[in-house]
Structure formats: C-alpha cells, structure tokens
N, C-alpha and C. Protein backbone atom coordinates (compact mmCIF):
# COMPACT_ATOMS: atom_id res chain seq x y z
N UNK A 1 56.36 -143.75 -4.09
CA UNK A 1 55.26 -144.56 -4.58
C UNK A 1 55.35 -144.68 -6.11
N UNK A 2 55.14 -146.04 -6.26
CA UNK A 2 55.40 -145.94 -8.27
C UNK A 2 54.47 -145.50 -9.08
N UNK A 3 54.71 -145.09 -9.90
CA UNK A 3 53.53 -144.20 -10.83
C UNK A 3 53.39 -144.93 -11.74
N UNK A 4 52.04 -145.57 -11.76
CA UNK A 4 51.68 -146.65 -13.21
C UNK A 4 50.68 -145.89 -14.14
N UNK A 5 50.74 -145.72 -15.33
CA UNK A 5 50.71 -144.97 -16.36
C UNK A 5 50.99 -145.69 -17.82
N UNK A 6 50.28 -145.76 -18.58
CA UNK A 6 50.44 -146.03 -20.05
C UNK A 6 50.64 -144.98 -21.06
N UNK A 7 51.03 -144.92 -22.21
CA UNK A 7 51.45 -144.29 -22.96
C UNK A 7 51.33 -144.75 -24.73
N UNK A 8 50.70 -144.04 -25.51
CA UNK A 8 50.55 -144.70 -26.93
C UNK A 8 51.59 -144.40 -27.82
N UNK A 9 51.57 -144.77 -28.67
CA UNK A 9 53.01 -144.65 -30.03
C UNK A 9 52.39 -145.17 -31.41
N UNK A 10 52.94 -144.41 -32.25
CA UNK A 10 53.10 -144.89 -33.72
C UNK A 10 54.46 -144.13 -34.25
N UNK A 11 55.04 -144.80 -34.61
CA UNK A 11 56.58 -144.89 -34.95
C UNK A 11 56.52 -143.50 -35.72
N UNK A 12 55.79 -142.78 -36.71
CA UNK A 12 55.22 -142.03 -37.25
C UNK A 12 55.71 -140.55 -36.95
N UNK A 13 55.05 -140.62 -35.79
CA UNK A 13 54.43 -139.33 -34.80
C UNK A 13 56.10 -138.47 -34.10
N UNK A 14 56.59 -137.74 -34.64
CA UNK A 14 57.63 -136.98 -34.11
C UNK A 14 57.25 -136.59 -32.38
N UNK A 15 56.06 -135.94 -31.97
CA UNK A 15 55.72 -135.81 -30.80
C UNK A 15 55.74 -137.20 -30.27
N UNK A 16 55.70 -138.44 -30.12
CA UNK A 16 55.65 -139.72 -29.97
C UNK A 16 57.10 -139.87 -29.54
N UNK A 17 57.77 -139.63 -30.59
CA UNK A 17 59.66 -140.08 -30.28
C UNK A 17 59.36 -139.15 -29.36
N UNK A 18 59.08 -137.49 -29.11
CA UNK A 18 59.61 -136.96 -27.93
C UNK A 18 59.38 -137.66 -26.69
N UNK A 19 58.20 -138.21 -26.50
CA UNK A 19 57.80 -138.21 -25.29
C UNK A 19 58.61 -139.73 -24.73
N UNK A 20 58.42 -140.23 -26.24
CA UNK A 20 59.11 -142.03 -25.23
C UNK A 20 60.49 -142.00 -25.30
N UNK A 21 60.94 -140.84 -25.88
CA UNK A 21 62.85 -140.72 -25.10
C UNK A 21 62.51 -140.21 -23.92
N UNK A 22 61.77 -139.56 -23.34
CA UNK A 22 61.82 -139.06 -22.17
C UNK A 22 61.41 -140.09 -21.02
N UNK A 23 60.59 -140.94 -21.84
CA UNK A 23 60.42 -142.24 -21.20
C UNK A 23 61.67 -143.19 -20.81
N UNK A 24 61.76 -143.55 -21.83
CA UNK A 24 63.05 -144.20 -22.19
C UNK A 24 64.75 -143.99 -21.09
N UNK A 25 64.93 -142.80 -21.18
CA UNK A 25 65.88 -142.42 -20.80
C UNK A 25 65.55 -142.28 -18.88
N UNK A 26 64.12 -141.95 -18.95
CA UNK A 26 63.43 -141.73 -17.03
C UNK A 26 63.68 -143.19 -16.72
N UNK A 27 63.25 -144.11 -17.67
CA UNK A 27 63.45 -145.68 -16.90
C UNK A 27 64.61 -145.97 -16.97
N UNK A 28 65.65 -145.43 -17.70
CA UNK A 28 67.19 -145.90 -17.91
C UNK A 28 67.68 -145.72 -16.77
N UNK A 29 67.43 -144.58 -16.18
CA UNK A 29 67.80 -144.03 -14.91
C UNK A 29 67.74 -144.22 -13.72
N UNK A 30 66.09 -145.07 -13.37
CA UNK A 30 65.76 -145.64 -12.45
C UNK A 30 64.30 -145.09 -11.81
N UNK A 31 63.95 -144.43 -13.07
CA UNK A 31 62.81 -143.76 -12.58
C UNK A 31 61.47 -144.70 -12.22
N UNK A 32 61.27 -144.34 -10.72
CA UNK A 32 60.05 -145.09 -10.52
C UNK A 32 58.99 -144.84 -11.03
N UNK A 33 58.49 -145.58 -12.23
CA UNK A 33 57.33 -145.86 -13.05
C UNK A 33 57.16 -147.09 -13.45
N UNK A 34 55.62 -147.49 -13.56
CA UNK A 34 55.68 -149.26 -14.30
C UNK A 34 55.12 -148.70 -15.51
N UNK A 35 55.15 -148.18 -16.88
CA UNK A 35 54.66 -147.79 -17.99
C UNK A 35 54.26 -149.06 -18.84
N UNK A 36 53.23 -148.60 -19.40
CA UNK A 36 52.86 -149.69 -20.47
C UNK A 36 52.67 -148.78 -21.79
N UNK A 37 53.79 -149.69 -22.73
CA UNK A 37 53.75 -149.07 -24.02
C UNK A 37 52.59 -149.48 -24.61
N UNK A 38 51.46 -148.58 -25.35
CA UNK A 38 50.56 -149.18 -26.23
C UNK A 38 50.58 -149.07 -27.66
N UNK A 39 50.48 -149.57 -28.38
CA UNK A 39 50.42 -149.57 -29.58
C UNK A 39 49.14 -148.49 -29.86
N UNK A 40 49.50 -147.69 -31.12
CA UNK A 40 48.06 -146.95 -31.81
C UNK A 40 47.96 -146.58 -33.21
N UNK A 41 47.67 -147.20 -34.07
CA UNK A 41 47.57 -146.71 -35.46
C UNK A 41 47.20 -145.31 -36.02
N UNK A 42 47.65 -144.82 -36.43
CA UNK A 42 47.89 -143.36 -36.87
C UNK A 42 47.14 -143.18 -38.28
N UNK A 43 47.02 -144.89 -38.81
CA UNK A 43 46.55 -145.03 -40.04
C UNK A 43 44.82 -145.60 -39.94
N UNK A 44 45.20 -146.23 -39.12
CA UNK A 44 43.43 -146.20 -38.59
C UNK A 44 42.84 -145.34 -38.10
N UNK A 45 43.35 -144.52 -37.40
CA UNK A 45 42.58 -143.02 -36.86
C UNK A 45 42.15 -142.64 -38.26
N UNK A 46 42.68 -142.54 -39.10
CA UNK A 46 42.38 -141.67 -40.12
C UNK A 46 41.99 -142.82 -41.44
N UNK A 47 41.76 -143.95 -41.68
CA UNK A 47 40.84 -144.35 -42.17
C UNK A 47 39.24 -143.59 -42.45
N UNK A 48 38.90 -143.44 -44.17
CA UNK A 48 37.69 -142.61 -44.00
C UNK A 48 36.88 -144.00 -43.74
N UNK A 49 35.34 -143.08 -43.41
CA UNK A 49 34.71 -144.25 -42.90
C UNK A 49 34.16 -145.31 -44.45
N UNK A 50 33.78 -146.34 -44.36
CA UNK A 50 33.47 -146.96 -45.39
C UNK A 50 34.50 -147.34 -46.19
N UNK A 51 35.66 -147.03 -45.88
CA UNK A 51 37.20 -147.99 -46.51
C UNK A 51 37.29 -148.92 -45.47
N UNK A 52 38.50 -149.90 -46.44
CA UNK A 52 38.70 -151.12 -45.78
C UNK A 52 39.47 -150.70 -44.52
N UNK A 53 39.50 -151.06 -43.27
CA UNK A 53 40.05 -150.87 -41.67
C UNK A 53 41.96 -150.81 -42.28
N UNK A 54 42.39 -150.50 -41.66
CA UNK A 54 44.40 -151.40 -41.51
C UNK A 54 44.01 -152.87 -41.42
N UNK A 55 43.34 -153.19 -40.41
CA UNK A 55 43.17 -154.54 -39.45
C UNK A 55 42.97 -155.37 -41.01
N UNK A 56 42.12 -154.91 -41.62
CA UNK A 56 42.18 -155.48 -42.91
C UNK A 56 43.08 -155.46 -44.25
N UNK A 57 43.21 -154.37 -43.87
CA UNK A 57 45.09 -154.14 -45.43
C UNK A 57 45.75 -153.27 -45.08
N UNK A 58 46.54 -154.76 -44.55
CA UNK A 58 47.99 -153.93 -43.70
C UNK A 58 48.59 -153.14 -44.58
N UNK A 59 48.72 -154.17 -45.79
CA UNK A 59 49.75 -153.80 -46.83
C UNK A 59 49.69 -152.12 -47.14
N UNK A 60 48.52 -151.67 -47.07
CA UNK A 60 47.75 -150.22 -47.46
C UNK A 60 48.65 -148.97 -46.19
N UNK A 61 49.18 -149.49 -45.51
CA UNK A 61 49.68 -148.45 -44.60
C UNK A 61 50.96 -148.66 -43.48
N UNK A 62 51.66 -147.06 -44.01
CA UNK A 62 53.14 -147.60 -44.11
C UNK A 62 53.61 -148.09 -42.69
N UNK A 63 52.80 -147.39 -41.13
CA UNK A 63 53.08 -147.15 -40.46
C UNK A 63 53.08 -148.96 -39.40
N UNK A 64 52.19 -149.57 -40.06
CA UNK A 64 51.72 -150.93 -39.27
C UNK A 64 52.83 -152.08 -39.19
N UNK A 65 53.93 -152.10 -39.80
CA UNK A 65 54.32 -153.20 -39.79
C UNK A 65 55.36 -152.62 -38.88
N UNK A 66 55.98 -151.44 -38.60
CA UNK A 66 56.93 -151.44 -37.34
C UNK A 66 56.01 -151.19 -36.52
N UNK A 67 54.97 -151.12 -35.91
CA UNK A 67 53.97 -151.24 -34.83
C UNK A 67 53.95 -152.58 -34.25
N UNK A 68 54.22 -153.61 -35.13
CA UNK A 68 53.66 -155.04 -35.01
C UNK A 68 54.83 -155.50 -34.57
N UNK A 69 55.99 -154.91 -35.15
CA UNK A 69 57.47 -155.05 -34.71
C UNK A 69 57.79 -154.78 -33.10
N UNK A 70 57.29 -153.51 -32.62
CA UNK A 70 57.51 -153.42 -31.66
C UNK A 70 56.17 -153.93 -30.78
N UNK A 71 55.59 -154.35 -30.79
CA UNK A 71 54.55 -154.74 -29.95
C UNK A 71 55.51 -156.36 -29.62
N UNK A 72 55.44 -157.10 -30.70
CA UNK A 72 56.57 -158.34 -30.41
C UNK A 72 57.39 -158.09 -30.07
N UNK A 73 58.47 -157.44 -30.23
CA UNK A 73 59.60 -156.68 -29.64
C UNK A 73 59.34 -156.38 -27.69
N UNK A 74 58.17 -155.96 -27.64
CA UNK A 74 58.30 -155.51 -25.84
C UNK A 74 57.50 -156.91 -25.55
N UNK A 75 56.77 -157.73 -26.50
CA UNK A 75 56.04 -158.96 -25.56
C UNK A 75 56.47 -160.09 -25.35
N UNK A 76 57.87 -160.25 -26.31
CA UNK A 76 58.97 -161.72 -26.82
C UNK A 76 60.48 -161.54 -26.10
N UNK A 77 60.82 -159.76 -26.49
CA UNK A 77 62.11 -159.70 -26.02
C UNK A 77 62.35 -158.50 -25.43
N UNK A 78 61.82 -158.40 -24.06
CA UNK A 78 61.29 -157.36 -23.20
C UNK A 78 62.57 -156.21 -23.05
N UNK A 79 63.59 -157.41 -22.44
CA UNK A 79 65.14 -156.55 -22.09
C UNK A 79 65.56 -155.76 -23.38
N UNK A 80 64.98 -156.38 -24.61
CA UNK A 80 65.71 -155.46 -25.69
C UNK A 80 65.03 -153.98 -26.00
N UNK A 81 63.74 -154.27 -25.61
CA UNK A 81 62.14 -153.37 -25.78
C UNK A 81 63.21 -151.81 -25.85
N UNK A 82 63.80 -151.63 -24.61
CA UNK A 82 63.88 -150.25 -24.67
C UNK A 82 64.74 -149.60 -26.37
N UNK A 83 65.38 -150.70 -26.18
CA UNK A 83 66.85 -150.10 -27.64
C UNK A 83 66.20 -150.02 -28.88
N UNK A 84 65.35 -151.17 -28.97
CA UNK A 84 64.52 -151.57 -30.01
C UNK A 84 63.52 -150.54 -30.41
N UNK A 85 62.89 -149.87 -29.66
CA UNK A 85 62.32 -148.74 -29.44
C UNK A 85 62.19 -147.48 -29.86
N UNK A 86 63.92 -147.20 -29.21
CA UNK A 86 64.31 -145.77 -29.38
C UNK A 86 65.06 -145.84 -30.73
N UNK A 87 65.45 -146.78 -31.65
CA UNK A 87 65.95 -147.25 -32.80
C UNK A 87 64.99 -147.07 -33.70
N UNK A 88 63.80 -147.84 -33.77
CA UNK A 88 62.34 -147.52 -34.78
C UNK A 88 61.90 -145.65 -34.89
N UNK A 89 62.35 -145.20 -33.75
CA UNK A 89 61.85 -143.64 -33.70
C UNK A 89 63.06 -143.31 -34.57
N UNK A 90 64.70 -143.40 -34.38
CA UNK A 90 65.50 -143.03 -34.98
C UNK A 90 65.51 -142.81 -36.55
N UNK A 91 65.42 -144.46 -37.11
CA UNK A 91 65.44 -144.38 -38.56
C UNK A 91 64.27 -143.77 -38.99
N UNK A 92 63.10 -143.67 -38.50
CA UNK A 92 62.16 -142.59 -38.84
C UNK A 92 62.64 -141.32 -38.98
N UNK A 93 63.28 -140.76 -38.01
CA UNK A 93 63.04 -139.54 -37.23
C UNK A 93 64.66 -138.81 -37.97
N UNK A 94 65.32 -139.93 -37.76
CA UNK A 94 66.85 -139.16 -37.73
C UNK A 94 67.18 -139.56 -39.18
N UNK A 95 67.54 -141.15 -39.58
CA UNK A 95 67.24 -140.81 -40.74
C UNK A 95 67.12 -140.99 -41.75
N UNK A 96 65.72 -140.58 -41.96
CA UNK A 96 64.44 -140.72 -42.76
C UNK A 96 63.97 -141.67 -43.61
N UNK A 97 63.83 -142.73 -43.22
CA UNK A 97 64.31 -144.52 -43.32
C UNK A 97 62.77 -144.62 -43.59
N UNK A 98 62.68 -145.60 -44.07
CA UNK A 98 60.82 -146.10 -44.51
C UNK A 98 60.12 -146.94 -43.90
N UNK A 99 59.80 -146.99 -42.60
CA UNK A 99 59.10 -147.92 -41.58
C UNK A 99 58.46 -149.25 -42.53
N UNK A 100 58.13 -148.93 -43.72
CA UNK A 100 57.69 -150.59 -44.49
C UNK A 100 58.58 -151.23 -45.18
N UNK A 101 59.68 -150.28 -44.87
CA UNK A 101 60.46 -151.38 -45.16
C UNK A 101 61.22 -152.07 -44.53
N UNK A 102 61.16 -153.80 -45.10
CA UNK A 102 61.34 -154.73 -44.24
C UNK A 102 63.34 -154.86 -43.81
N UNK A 103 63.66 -154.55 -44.76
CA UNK A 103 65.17 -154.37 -44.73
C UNK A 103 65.39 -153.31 -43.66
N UNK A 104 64.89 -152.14 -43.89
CA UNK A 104 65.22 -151.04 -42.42
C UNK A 104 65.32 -151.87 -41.30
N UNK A 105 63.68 -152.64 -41.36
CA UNK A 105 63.63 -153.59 -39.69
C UNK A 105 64.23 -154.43 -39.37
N UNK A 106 64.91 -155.11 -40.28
CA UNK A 106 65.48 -156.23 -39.96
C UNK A 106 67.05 -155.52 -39.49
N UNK A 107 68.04 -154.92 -40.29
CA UNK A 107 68.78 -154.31 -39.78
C UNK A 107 68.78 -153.54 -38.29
N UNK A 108 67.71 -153.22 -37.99
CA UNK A 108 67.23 -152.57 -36.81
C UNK A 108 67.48 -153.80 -35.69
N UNK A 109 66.44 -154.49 -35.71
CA UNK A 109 66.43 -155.99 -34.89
C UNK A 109 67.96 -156.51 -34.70
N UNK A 110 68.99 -156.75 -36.28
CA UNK A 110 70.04 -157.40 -35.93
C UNK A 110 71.19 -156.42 -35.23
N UNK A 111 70.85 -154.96 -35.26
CA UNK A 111 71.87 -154.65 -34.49
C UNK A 111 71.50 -154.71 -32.51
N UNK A 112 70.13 -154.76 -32.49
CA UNK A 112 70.14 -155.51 -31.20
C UNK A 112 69.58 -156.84 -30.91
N UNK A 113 70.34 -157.27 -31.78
CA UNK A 113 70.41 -159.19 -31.22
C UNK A 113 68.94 -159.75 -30.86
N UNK A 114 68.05 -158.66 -31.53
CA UNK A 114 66.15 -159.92 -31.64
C UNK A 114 66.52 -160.53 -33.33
N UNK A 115 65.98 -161.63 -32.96
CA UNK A 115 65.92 -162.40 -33.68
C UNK A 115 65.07 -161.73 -35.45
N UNK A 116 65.11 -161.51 -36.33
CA UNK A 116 64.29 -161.15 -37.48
C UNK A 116 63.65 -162.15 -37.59
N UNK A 117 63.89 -163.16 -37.76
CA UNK A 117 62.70 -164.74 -38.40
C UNK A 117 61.76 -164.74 -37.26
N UNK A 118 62.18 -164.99 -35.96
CA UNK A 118 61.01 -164.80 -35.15
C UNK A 118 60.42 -163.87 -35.14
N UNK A 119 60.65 -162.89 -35.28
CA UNK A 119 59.29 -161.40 -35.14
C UNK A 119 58.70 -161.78 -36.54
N UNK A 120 59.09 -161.72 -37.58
CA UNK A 120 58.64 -161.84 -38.61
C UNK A 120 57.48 -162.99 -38.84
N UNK A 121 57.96 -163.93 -38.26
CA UNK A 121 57.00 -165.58 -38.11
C UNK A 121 55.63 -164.86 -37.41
N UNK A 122 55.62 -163.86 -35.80
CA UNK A 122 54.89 -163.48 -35.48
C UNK A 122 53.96 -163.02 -36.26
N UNK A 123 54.70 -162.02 -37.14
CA UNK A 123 53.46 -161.00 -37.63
C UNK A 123 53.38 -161.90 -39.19
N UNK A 124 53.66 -162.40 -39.72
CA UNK A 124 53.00 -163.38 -40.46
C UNK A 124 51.87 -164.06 -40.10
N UNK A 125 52.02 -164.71 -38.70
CA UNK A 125 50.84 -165.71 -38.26
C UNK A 125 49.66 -164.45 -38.16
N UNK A 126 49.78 -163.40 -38.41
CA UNK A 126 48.82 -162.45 -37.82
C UNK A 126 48.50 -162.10 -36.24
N UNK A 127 49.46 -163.18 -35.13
CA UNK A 127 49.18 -162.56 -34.12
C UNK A 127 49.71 -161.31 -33.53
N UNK A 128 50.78 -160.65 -34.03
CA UNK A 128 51.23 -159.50 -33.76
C UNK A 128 49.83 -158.21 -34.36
N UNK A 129 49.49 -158.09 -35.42
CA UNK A 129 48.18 -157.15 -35.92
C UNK A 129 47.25 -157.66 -35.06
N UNK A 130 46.94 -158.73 -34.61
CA UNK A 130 45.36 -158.96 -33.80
C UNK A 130 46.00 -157.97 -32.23
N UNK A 131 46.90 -158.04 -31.96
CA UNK A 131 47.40 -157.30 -30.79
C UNK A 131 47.43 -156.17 -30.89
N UNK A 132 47.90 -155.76 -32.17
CA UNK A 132 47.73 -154.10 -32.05
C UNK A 132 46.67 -153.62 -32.38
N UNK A 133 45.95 -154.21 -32.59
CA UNK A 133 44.13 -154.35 -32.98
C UNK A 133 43.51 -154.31 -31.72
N UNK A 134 43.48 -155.33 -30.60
CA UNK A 134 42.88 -155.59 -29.74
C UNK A 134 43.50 -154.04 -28.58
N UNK A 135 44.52 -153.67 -28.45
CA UNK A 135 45.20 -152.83 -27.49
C UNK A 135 44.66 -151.12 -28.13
N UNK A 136 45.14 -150.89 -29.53
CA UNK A 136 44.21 -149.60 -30.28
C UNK A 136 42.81 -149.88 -29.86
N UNK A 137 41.81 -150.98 -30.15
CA UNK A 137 40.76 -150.67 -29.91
C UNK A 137 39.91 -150.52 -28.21
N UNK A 138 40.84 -150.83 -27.91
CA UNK A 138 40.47 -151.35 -26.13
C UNK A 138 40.94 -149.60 -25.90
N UNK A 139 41.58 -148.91 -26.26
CA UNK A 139 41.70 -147.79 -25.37
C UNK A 139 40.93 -146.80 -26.40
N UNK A 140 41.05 -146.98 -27.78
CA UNK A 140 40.01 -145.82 -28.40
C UNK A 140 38.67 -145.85 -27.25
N UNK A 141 38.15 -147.36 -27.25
CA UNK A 141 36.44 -147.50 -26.37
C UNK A 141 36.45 -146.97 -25.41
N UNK A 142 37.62 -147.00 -24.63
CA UNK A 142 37.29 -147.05 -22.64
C UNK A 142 38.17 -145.97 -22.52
N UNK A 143 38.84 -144.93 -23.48
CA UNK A 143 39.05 -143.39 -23.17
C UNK A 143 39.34 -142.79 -24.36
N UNK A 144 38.59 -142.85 -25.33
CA UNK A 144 38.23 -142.13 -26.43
C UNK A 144 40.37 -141.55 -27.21
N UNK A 145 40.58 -142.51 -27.18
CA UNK A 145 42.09 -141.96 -27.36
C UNK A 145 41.75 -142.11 -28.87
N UNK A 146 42.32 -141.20 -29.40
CA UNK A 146 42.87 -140.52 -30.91
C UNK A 146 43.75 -140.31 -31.10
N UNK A 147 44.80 -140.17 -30.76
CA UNK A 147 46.34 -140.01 -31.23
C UNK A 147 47.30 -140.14 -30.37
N UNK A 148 48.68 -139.75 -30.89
CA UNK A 148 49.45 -140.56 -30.18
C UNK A 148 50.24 -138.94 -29.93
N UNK A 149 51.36 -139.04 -28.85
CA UNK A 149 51.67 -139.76 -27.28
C UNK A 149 50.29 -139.71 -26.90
N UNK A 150 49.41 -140.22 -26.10
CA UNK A 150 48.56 -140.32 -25.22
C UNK A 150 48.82 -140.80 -23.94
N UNK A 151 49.25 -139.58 -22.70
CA UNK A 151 48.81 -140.45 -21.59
C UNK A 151 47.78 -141.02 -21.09
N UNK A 152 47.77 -142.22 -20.21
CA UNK A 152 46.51 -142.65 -19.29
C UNK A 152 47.26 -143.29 -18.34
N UNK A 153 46.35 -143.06 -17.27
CA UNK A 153 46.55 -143.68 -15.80
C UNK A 153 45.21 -143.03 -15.38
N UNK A 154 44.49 -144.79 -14.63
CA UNK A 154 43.25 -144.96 -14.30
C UNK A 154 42.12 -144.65 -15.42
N UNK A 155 41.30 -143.36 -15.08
CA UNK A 155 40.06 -143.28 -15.91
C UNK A 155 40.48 -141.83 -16.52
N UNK A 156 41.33 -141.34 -16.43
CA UNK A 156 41.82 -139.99 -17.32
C UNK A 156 43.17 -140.64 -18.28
N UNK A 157 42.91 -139.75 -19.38
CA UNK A 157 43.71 -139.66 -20.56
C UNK A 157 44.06 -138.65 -21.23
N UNK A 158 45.16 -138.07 -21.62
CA UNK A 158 45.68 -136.82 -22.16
C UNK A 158 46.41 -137.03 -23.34
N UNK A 159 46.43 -136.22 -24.56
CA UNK A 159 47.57 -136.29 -25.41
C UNK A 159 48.56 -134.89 -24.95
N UNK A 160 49.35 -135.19 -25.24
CA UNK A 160 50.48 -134.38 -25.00
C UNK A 160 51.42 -134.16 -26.19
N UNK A 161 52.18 -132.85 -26.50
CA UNK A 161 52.73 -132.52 -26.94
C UNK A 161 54.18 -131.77 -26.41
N UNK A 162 55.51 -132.71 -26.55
CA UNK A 162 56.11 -132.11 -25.84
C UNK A 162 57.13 -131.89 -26.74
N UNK A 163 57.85 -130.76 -26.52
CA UNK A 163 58.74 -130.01 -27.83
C UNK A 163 60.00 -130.37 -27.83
N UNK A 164 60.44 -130.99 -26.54
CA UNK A 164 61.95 -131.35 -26.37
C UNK A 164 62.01 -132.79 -26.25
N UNK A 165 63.89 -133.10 -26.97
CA UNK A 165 63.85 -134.56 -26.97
C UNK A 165 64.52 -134.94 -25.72
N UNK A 166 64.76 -136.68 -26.08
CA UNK A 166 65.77 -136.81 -24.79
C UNK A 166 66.57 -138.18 -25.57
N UNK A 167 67.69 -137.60 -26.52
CA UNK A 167 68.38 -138.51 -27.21
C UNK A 167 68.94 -139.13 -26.30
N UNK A 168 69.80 -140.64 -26.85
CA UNK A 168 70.60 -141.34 -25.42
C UNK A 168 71.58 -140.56 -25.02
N UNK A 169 72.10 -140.73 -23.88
CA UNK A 169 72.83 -139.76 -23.19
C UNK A 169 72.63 -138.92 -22.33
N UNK A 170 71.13 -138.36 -22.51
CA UNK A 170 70.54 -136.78 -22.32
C UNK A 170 70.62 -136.83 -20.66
N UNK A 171 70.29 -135.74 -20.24
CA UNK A 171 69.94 -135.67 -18.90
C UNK A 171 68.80 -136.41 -17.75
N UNK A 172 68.78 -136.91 -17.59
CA UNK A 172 67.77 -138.37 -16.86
C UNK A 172 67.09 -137.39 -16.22
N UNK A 173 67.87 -136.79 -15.51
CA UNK A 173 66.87 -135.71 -14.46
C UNK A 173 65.75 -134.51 -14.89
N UNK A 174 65.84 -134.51 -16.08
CA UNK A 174 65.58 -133.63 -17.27
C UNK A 174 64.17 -134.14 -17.50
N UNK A 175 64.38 -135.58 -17.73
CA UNK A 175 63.38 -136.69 -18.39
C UNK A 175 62.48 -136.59 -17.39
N UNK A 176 63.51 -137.27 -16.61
CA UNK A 176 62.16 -137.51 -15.21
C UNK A 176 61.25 -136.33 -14.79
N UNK A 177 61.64 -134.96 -14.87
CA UNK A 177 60.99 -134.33 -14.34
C UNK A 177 59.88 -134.04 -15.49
N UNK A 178 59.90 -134.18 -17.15
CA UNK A 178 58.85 -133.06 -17.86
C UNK A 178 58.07 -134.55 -17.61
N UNK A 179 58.00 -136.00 -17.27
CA UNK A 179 57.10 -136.74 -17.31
C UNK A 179 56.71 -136.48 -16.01
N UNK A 180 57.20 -136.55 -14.83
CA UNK A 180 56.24 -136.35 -14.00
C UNK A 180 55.27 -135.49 -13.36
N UNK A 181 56.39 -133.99 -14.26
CA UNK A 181 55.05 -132.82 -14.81
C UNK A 181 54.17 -132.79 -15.73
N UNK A 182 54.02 -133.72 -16.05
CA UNK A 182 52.61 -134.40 -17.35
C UNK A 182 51.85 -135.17 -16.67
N UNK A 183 52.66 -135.99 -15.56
CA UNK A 183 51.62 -137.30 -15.06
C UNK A 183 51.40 -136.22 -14.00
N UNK A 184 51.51 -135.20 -13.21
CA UNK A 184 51.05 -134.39 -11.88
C UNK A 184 49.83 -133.46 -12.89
N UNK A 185 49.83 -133.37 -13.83
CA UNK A 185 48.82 -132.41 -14.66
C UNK A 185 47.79 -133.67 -14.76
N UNK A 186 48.04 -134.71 -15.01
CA UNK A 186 47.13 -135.48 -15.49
C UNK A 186 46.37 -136.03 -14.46
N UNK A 187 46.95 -136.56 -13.29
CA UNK A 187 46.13 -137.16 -11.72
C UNK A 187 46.15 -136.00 -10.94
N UNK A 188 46.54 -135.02 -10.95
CA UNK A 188 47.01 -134.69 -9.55
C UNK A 188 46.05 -133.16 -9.64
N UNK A 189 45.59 -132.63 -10.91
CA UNK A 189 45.27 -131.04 -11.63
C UNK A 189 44.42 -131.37 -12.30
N UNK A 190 43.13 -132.13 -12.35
CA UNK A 190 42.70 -132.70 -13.50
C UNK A 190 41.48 -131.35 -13.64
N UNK A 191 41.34 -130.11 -12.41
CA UNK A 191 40.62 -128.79 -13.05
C UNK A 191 41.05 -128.42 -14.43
N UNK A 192 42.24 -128.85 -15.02
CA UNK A 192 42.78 -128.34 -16.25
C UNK A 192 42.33 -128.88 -17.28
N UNK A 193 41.87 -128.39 -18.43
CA UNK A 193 41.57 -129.63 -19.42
C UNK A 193 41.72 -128.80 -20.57
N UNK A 194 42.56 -127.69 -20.98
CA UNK A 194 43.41 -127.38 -21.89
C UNK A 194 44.42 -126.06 -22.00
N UNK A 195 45.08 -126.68 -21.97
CA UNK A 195 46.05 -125.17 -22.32
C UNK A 195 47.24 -125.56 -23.60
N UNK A 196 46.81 -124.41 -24.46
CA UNK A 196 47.48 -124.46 -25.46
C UNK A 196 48.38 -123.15 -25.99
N UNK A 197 49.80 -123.23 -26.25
CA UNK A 197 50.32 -122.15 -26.70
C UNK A 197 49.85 -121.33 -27.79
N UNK A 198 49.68 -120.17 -28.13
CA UNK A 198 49.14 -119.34 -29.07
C UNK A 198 50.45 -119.33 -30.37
N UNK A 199 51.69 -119.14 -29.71
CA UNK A 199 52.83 -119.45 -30.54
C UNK A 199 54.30 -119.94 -29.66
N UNK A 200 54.72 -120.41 -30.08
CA UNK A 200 55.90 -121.10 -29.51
C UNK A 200 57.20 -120.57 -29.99
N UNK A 201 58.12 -119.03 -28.96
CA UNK A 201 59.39 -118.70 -29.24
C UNK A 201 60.10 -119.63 -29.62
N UNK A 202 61.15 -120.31 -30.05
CA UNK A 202 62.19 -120.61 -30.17
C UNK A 202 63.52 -120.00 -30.84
C-alpha cells in the first residue's frame, strides 16, 4: 500500500539534507511513497515579531531564493526535481557555497539541464515566493509546523532529526527502512510524542 506523506525543507537545515537523501535515494529505488516536498522558511520562523515578514524582503534573507528555486524546480521540471534537490543541499552542505547567490544557482540548474532564465523569470514575476508563502503558511495553520524536516501525513506532524546521511550511491535499503521507521512512529505509534537522546555516542 503506498505511503503518502509530506515532508518540509529549507536548503539551510543540515537535518533537512539528512532526511531528503533518505528520501531521495528511497524513491530512486522504487520505494513505494507519493511524497510531497514542501517548502518552509527557516527565515520566517524566526522573523521577530513587528519586522518586515521574508514574504516582504526577500532580499533580507539568505535562505529564500534557493527555496523559490526549488519549489519551480519540482513544479516546472519535475523529472529533474530529484538532482536539482540533492545538489542545493550539496553546495550548502558539502561545499559551503552561498544559497543567495545567484551564480551558485545558476551553475547548479545548468549542470542539470533546467533552464536558469526560466526559473529566474518565475521568481522575478513573484510567483515562485507567493508559493512558498502560500505552502509555509498553509501548514504552519493546519499543523502548527515550525521547522524543518517536518513530517506529515493526514492530521499528525513530526519534526525529526535524523543523524545519518544517504549520499548518491548509498544503500536504498538503508533509506527505505529509517523513513519508514519515522512514518510507522508517526501513523502507526502515535502513544509516542517524544523521545529524545540525553547524548549521542559517536
């Protein structure tokens, strides 16, 4: 039976790359899930109150314009969504590249064949920010989500923190299983509603 489930991101969030390689790599594989990537500002969560929103000055925060990237990215050029994806977490993550900047993204885009002028035209017209506007605020209201990874499926929502990656290549079977031991905690255990490590061996 397929497991439909959403999931939030801000390019930002190191726990974020973990969880959507594990994504990433579970759907590479064939894992039965229909996931919906959501967009979530990391910079609007934390807006104090009585400053201007993101929604209002983008320019003010670093994290919004590869948000807007990939939101066009999975709604214009779906087949590329996954590469496109796990690439924005990379130059963040791996290395240490400046999400506002527009040169990172565009290089990003041309090594998988999306177009730069078209995404760019998008989030110029402003309809790419009204989307990540409308999708952040639709799930902050209707399940109080605050940060990112966030699962949801149905009327429960969890953030999660997961410590291991799943670079390309990795073990699929690996993937598939710590997500569907997150989504079985989340529908299936919902008596649980926190457990947190005191310290973490490694």
């Amino acid at each position: 039976m397929t497991a439909t489930f959403a999931v939030t991101w801000d390019y930002r969030c190191p726990f974020a790359r973990n969880a959507h390689e594990h994504l990433l790599t579970g759907l590479a594989a064939g894992a039965d899930w229909k996931v919906g990537f959501l967009p979530f500002s990391l910079g609007q969560a934390h807006v104090v109150e009585g400053q201007p929103s993101v929604w209002e000055k983008p320019e003010q925060d670093r994290g919004i314009l590869a948000l807007q990237v990939g939101v066009v990215v999975r709604d214009e050029f779906a087949d590329r969504f996954p590469a496109v994806h796990r690439a924005l977490f990379a130059v963040r993550h791996d290395e240490g590249l400046h999400l506002e900047d527009r040169a990172v993204i565009e290089r990003v885009l041309g090594e998988h064949a999306v177009p730069a002028g078209a995404v760019f035209e998008r989030i110029e017209s402003g309809a790419a920010l009204a989307t990540v506007q409308a999708e952040h605020e639709q799930y902050v209201e209707s399940h109080d989500v605050w940060g990112v990874p966030t699962f949801i499926a149905g009327e429960r929502a969890v953030f999660v923190r997961l410590m291991d990656r799943s670079p390309a290549g990795a073990d699929a079977d690996a993937s598939i299983r710590t997500v569907e031991r997150t989504m079985d905690l989340l529908t299936g255990w919902t008596e649980l509603n926190e457990f947190k490590h005191t310290t973490l061996p490694r």
